[in-house]
PDB file of N, CA and C in Angstrom:
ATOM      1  N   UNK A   1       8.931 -15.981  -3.063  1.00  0.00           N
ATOM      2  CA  UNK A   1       8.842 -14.580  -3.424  1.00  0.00           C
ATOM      3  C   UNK A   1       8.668 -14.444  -4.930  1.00  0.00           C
ATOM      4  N   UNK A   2       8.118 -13.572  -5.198  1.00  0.00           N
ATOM      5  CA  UNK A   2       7.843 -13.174  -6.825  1.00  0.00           C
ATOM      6  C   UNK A   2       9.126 -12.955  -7.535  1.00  0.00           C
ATOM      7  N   UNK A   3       8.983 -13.160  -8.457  1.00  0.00           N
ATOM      8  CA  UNK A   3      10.452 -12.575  -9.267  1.00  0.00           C
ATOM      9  C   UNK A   3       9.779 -11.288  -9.898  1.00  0.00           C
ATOM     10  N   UNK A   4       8.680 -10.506 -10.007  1.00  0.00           N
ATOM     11  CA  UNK A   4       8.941  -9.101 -10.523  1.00  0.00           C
ATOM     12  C   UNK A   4       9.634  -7.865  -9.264  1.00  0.00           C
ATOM     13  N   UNK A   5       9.649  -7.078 -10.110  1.00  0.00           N
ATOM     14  CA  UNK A   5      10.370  -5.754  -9.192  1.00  0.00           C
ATOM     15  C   UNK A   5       8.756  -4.653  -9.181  1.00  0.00           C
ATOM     16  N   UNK A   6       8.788  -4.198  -8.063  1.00  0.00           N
ATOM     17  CA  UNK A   6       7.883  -3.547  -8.043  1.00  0.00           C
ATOM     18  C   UNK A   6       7.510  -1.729  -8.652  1.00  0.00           C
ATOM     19  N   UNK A   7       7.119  -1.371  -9.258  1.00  0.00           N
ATOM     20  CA  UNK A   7       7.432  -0.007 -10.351  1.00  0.00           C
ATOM     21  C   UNK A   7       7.147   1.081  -9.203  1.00  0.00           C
ATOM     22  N   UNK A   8       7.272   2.173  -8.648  1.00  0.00           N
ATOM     23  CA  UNK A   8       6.933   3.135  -7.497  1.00  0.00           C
ATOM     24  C   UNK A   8       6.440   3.966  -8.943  1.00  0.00           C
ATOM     25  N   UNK A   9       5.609   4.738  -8.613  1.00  0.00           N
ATOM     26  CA  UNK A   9       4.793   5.681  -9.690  1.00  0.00           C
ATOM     27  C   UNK A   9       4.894   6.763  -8.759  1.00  0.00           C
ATOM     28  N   UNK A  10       4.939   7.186  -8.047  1.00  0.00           N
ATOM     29  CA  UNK A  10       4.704   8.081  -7.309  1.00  0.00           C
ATOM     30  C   UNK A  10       4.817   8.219  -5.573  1.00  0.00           C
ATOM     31  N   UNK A  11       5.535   8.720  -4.742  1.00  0.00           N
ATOM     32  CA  UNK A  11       5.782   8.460  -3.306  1.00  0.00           C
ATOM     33  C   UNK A  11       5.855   9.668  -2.648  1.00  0.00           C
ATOM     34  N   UNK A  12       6.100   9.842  -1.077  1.00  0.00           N
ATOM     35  CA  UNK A  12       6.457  10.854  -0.736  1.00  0.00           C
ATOM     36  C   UNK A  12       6.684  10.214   0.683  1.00  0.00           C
ATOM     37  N   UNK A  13       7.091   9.014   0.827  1.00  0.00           N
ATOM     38  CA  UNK A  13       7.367   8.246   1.602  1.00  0.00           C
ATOM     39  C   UNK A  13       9.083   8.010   1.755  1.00  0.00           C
ATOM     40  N   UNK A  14       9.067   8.076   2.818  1.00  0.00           N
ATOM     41  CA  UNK A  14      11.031   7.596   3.167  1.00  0.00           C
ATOM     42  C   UNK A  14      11.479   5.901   2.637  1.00  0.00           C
ATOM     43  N   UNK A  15      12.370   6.306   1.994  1.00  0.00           N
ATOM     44  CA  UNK A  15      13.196   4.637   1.427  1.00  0.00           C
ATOM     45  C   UNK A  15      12.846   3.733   1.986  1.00  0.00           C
ATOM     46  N   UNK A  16      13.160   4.014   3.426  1.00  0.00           N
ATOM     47  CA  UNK A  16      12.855   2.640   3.636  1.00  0.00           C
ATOM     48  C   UNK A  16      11.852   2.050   4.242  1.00  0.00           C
ATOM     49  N   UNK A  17      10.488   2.956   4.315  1.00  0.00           N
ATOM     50  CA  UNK A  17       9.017   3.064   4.373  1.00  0.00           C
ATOM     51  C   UNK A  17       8.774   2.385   3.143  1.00  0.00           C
ATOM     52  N   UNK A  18       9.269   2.997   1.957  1.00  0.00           N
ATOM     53  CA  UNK A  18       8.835   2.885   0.667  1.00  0.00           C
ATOM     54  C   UNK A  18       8.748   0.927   0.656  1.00  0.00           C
ATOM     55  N   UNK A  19      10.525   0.551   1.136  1.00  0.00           N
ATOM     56  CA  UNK A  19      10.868  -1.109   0.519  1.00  0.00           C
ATOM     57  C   UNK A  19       9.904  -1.744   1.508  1.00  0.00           C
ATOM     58  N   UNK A  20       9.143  -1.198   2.986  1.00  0.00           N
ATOM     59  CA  UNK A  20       8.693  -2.328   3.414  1.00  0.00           C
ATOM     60  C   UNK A  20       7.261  -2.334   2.856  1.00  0.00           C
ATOM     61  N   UNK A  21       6.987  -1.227   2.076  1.00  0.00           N
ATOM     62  CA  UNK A  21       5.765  -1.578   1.698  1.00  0.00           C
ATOM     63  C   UNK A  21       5.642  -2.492   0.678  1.00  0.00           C
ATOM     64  N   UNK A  22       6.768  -2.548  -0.762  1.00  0.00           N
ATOM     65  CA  UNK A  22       6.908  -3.134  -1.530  1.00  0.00           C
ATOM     66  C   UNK A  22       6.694  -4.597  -0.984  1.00  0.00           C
ATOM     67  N   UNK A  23       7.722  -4.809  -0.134  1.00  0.00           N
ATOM     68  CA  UNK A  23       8.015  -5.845   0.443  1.00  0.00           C
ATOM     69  C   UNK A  23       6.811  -6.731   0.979  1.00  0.00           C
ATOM     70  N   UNK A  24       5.840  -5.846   1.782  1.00  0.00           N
ATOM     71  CA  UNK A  24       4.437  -6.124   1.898  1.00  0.00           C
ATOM     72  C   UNK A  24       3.773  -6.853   1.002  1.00  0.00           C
ATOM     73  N   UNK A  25       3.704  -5.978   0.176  1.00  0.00           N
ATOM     74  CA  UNK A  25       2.808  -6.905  -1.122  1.00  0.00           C
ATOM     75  C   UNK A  25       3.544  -8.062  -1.740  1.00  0.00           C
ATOM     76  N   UNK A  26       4.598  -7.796  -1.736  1.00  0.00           N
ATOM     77  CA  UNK A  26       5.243  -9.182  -2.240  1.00  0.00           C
ATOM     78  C   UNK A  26       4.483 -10.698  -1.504  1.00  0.00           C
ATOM     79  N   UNK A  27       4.920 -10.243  -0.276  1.00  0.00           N
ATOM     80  CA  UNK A  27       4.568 -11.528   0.766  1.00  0.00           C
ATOM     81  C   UNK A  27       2.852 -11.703   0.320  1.00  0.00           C
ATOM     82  N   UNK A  28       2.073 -10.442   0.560  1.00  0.00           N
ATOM     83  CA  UNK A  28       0.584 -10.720  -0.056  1.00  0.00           C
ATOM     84  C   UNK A  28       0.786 -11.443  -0.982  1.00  0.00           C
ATOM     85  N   UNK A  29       0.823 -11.022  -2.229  1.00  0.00           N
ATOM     86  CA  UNK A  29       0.487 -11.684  -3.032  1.00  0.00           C
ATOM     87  C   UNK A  29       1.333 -13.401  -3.444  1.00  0.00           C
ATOM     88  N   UNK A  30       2.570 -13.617  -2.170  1.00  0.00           N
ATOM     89  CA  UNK A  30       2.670 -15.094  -2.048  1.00  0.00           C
ATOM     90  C   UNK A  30       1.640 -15.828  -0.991  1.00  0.00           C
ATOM     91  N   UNK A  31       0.949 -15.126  -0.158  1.00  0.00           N
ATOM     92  CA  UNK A  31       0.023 -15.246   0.393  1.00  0.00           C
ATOM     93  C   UNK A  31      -1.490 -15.893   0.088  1.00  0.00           C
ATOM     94  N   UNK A  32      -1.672 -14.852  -1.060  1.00  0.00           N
ATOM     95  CA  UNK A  32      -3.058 -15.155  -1.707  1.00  0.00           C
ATOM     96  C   UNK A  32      -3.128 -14.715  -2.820  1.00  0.00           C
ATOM     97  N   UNK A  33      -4.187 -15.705  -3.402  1.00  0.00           N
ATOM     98  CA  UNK A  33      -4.839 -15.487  -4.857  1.00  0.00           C
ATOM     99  C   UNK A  33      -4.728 -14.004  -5.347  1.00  0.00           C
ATOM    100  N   UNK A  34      -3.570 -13.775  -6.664  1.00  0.00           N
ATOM    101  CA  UNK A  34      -3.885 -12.315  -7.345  1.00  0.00           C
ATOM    102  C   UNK A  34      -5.182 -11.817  -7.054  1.00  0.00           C
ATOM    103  N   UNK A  35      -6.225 -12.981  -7.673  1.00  0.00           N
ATOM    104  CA  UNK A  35      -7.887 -12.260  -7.976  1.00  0.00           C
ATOM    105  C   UNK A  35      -8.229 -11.742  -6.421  1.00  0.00           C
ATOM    106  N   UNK A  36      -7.516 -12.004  -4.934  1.00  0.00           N
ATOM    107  CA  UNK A  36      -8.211 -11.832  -3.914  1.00  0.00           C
ATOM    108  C   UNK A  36      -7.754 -10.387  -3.593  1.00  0.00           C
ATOM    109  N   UNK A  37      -8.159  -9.197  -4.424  1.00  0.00           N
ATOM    110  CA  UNK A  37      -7.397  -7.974  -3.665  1.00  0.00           C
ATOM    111  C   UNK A  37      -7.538  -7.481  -2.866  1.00  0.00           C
ATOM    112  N   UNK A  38      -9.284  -7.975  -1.978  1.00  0.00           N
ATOM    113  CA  UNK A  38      -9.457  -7.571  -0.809  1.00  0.00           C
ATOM    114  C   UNK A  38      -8.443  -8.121   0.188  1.00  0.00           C
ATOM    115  N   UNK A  39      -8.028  -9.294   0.606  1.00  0.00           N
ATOM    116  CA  UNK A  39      -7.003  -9.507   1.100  1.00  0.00           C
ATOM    117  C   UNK A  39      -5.722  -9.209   1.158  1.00  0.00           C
ATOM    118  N   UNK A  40      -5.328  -9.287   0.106  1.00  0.00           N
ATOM    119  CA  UNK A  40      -4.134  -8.835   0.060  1.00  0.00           C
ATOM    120  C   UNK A  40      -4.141  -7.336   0.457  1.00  0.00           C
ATOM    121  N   UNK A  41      -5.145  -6.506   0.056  1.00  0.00           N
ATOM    122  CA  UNK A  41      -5.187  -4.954   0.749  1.00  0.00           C
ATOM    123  C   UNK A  41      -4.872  -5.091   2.058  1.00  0.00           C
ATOM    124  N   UNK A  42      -5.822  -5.756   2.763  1.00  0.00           N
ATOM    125  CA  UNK A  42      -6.073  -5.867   4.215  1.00  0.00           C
ATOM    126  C   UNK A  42      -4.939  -6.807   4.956  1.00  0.00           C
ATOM    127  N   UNK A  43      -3.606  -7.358   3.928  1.00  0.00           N
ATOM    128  CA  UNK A  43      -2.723  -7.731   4.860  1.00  0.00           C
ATOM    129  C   UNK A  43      -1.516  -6.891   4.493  1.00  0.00           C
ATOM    130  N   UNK A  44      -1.731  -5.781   4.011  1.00  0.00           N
ATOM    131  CA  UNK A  44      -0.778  -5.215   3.996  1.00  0.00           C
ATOM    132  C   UNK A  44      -1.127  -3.741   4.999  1.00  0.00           C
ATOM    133  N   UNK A  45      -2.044  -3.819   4.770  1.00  0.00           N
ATOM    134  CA  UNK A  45      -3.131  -2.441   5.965  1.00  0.00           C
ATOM    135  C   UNK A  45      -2.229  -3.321   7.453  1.00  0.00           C
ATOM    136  N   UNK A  46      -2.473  -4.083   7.729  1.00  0.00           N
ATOM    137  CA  UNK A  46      -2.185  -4.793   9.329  1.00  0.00           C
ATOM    138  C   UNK A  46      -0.842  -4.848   8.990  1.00  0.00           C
ATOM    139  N   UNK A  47      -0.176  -5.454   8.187  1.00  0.00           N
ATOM    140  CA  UNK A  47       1.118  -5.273   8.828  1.00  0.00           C
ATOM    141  C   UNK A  47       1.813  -3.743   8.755  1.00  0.00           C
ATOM    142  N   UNK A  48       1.176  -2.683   8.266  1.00  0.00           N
ATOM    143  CA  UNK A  48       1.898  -1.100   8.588  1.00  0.00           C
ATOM    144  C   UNK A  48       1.000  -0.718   9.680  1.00  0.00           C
ATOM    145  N   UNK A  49      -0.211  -1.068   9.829  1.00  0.00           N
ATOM    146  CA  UNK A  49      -1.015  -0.307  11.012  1.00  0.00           C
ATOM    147  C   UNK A  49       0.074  -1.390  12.624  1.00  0.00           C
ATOM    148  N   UNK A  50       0.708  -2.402  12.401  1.00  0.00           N
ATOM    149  CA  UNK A  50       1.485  -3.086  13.168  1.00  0.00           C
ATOM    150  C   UNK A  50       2.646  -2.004  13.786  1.00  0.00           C
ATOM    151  N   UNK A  51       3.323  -2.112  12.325  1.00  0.00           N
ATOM    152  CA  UNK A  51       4.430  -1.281  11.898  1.00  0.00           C
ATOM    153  C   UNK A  51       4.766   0.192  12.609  1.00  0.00           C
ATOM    154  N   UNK A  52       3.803   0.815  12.126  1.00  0.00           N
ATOM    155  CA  UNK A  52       4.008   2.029  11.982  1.00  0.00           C
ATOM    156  C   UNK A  52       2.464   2.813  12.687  1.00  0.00           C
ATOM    157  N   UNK A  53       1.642   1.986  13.196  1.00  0.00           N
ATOM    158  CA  UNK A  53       0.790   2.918  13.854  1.00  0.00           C
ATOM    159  C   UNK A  53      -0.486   2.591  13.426  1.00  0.00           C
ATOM    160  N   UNK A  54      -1.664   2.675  13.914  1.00  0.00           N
ATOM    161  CA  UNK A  54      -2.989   2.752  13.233  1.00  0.00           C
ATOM    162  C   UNK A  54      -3.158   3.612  12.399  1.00  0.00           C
ATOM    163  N   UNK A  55      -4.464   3.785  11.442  1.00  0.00           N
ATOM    164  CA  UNK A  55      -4.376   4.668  10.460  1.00  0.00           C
ATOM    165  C   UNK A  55      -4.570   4.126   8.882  1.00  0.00           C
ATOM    166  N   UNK A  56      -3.795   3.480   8.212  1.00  0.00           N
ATOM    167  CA  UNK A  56      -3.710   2.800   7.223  1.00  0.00           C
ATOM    168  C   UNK A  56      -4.480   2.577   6.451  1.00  0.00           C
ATOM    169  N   UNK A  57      -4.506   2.656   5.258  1.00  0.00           N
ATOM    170  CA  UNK A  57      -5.400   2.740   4.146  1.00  0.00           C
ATOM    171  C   UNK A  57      -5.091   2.121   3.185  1.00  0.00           C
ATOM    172  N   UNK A  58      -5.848   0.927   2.069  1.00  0.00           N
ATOM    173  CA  UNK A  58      -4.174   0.335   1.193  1.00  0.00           C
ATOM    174  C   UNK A  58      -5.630   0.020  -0.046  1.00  0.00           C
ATOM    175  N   UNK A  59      -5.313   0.083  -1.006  1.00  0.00           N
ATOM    176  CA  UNK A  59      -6.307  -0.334  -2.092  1.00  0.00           C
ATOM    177  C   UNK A  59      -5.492  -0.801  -3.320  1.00  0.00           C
ATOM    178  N   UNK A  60      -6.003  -1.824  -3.453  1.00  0.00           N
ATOM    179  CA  UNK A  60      -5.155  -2.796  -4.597  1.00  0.00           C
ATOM    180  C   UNK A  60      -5.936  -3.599  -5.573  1.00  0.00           C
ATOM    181  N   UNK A  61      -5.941  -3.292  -7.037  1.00  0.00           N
ATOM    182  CA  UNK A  61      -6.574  -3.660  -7.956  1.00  0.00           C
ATOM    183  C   UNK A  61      -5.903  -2.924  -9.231  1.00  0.00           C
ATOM    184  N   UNK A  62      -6.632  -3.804 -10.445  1.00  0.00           N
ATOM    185  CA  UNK A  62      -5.778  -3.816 -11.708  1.00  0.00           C
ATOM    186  C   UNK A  62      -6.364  -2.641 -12.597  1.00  0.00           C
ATOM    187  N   UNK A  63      -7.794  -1.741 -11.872  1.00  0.00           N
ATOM    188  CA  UNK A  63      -8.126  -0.468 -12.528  1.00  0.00           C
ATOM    189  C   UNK A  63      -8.925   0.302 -11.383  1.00  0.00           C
ATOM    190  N   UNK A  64      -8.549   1.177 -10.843  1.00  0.00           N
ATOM    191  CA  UNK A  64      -9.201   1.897 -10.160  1.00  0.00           C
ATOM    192  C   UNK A  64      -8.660   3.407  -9.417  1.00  0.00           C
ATOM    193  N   UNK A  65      -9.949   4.488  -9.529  1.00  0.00           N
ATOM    194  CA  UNK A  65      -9.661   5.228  -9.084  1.00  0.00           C
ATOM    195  C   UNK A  65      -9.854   5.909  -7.650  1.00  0.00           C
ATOM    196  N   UNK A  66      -9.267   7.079  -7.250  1.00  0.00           N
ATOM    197  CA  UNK A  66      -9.407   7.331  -6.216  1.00  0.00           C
ATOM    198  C   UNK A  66      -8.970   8.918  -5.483  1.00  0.00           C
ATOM    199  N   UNK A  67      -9.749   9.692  -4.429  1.00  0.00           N
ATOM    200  CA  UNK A  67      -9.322  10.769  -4.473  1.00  0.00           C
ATOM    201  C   UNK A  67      -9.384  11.056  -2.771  1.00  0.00           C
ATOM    202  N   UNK A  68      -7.970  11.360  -1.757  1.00  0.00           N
ATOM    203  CA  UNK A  68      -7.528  11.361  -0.333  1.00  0.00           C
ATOM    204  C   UNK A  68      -7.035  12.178  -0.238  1.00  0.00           C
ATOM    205  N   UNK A  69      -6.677  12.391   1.123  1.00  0.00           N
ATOM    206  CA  UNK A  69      -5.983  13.288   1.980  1.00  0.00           C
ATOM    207  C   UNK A  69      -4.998  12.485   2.791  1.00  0.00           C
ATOM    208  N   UNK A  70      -4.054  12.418   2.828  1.00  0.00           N
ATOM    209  CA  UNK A  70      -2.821  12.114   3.626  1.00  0.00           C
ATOM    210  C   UNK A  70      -1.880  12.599   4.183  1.00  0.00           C
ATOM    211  N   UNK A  71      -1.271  12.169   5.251  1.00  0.00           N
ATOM    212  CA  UNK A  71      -0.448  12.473   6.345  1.00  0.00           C
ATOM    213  C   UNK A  71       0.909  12.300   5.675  1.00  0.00           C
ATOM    214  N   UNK A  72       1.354  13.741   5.673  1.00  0.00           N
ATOM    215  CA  UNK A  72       2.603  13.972   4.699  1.00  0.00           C
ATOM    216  C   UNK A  72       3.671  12.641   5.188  1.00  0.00           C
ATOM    217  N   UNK A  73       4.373  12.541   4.214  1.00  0.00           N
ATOM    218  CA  UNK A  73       5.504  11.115   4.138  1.00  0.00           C
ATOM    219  C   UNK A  73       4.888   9.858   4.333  1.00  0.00           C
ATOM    220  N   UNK A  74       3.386   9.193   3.950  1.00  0.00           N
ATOM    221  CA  UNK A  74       3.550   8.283   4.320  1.00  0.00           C
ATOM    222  C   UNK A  74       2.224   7.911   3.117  1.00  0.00           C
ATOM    223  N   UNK A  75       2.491   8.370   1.979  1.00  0.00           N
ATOM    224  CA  UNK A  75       1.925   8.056   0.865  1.00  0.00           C
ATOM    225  C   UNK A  75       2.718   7.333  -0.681  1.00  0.00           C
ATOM    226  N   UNK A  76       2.159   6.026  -0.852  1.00  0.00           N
ATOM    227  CA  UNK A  76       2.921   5.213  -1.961  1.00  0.00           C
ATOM    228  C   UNK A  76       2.221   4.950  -3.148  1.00  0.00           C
ATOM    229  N   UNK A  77       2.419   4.540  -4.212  1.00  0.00           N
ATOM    230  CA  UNK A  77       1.315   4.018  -5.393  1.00  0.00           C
ATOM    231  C   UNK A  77       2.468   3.774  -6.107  1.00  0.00           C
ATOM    232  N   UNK A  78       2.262   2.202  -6.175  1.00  0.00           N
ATOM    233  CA  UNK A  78       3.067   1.479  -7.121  1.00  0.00           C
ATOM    234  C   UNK A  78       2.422  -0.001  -7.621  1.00  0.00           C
ATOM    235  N   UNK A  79       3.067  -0.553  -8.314  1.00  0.00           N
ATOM    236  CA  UNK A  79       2.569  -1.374  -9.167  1.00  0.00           C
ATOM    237  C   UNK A  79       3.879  -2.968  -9.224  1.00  0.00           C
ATOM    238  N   UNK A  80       2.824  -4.112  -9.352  1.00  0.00           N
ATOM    239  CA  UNK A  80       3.922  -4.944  -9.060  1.00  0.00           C
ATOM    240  C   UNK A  80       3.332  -6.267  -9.551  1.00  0.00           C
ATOM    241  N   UNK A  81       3.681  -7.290 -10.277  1.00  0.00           N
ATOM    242  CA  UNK A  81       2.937  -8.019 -11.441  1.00  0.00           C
ATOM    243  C   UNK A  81       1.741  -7.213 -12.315  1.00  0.00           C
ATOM    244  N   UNK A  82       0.630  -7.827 -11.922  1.00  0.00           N
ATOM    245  CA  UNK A  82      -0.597  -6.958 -12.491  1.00  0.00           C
ATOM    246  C   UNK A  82      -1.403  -6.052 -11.939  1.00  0.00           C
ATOM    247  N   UNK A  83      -0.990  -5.919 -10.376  1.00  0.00           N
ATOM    248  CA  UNK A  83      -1.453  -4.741  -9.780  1.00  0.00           C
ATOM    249  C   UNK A  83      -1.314  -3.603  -9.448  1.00  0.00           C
ATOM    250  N   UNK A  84      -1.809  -2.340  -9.087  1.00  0.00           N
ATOM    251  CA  UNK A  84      -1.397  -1.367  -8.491  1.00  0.00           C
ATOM    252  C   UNK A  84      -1.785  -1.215  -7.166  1.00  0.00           C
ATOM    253  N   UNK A  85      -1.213  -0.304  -6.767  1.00  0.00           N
ATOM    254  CA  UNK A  85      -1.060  -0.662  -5.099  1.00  0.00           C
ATOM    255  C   UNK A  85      -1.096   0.766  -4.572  1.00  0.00           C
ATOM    256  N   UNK A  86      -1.959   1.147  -3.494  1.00  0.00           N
ATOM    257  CA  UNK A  86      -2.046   2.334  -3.241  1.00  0.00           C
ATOM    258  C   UNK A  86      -2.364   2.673  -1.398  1.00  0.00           C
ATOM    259  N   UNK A  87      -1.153   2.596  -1.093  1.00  0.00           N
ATOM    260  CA  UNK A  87      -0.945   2.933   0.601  1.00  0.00           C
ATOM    261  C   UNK A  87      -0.828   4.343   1.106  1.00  0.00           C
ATOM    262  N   UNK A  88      -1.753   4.563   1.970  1.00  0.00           N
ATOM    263  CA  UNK A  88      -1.129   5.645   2.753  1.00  0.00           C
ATOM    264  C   UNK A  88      -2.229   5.741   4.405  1.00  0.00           C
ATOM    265  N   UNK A  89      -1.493   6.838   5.033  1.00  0.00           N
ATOM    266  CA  UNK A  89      -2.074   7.017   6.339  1.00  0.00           C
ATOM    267  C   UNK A  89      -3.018   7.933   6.393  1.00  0.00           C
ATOM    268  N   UNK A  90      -3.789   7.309   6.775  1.00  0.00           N
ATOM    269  CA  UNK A  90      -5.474   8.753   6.646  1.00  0.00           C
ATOM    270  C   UNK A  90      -4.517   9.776   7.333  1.00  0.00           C
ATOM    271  N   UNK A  91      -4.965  11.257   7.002  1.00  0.00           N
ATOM    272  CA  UNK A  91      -5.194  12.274   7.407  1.00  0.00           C
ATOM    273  C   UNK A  91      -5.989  12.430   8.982  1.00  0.00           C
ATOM    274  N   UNK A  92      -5.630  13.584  10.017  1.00  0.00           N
ATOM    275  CA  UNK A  92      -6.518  13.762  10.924  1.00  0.00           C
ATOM    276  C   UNK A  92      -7.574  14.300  10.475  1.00  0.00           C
ATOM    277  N   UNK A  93      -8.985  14.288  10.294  1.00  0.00           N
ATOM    278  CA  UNK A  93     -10.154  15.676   9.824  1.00  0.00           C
ATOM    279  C   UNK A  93      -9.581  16.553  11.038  1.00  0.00           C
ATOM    280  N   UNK A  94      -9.468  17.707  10.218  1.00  0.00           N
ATOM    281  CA  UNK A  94      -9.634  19.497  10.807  1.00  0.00           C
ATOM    282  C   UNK A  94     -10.961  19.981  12.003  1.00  0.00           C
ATOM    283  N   UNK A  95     -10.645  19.796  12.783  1.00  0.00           N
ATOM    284  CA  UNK A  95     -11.626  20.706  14.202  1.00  0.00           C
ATOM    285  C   UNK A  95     -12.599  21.606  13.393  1.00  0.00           C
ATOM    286  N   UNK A  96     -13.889  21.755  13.535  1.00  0.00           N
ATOM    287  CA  UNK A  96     -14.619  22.621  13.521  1.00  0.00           C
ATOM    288  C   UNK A  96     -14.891  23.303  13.638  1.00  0.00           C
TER     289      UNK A  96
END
């Protein structure tokens, strides 16, 4: 396991939603190469789409932006060695 602590910047996610996501990336990134953030995105996407349901959305890199809609309580963005980390559950689109 890493020895940093992971920084939460922003949530609206329940505690202990919040630690397994942390927790997530931890294991990623003992998993695989920092430089691989497509992976590490995509193993932290499977283990909450496991978790907690299909849906999942996760983007992880050391500069980037981004603009969503999410399914109240289940949005995170935090940061943990050199990355930031940005989980949440798509939104349903609105009926026509």
């Amino acid at each position: 396991m890493l020895e940093g602590k992971a920084r939460v910047q922003d949530t609206d996610m329940p505690a202990r939603m919040q630690a397994a996501a942390t927790s997530a990336a931890s294991r990623a990134l003992d998993l695989f190469d920092v430089a691989d953030c497509r992976a590490i995105a995509g193993h932290i996407k499977t283990e909450f789409d496991k978790r907690y349901g299909v849906g999942w959305q996760c983007v992880v890199g050391a500069n980037f932006g981004c603009f969503f809609t999410h399914t109240s309580g289940t949005f995170i963005y935090f940061s943990l060695e050199r990355l930031s980390f940005l989980l949440f559950k798509a939104a349903a689109a609105a009926a026509s």
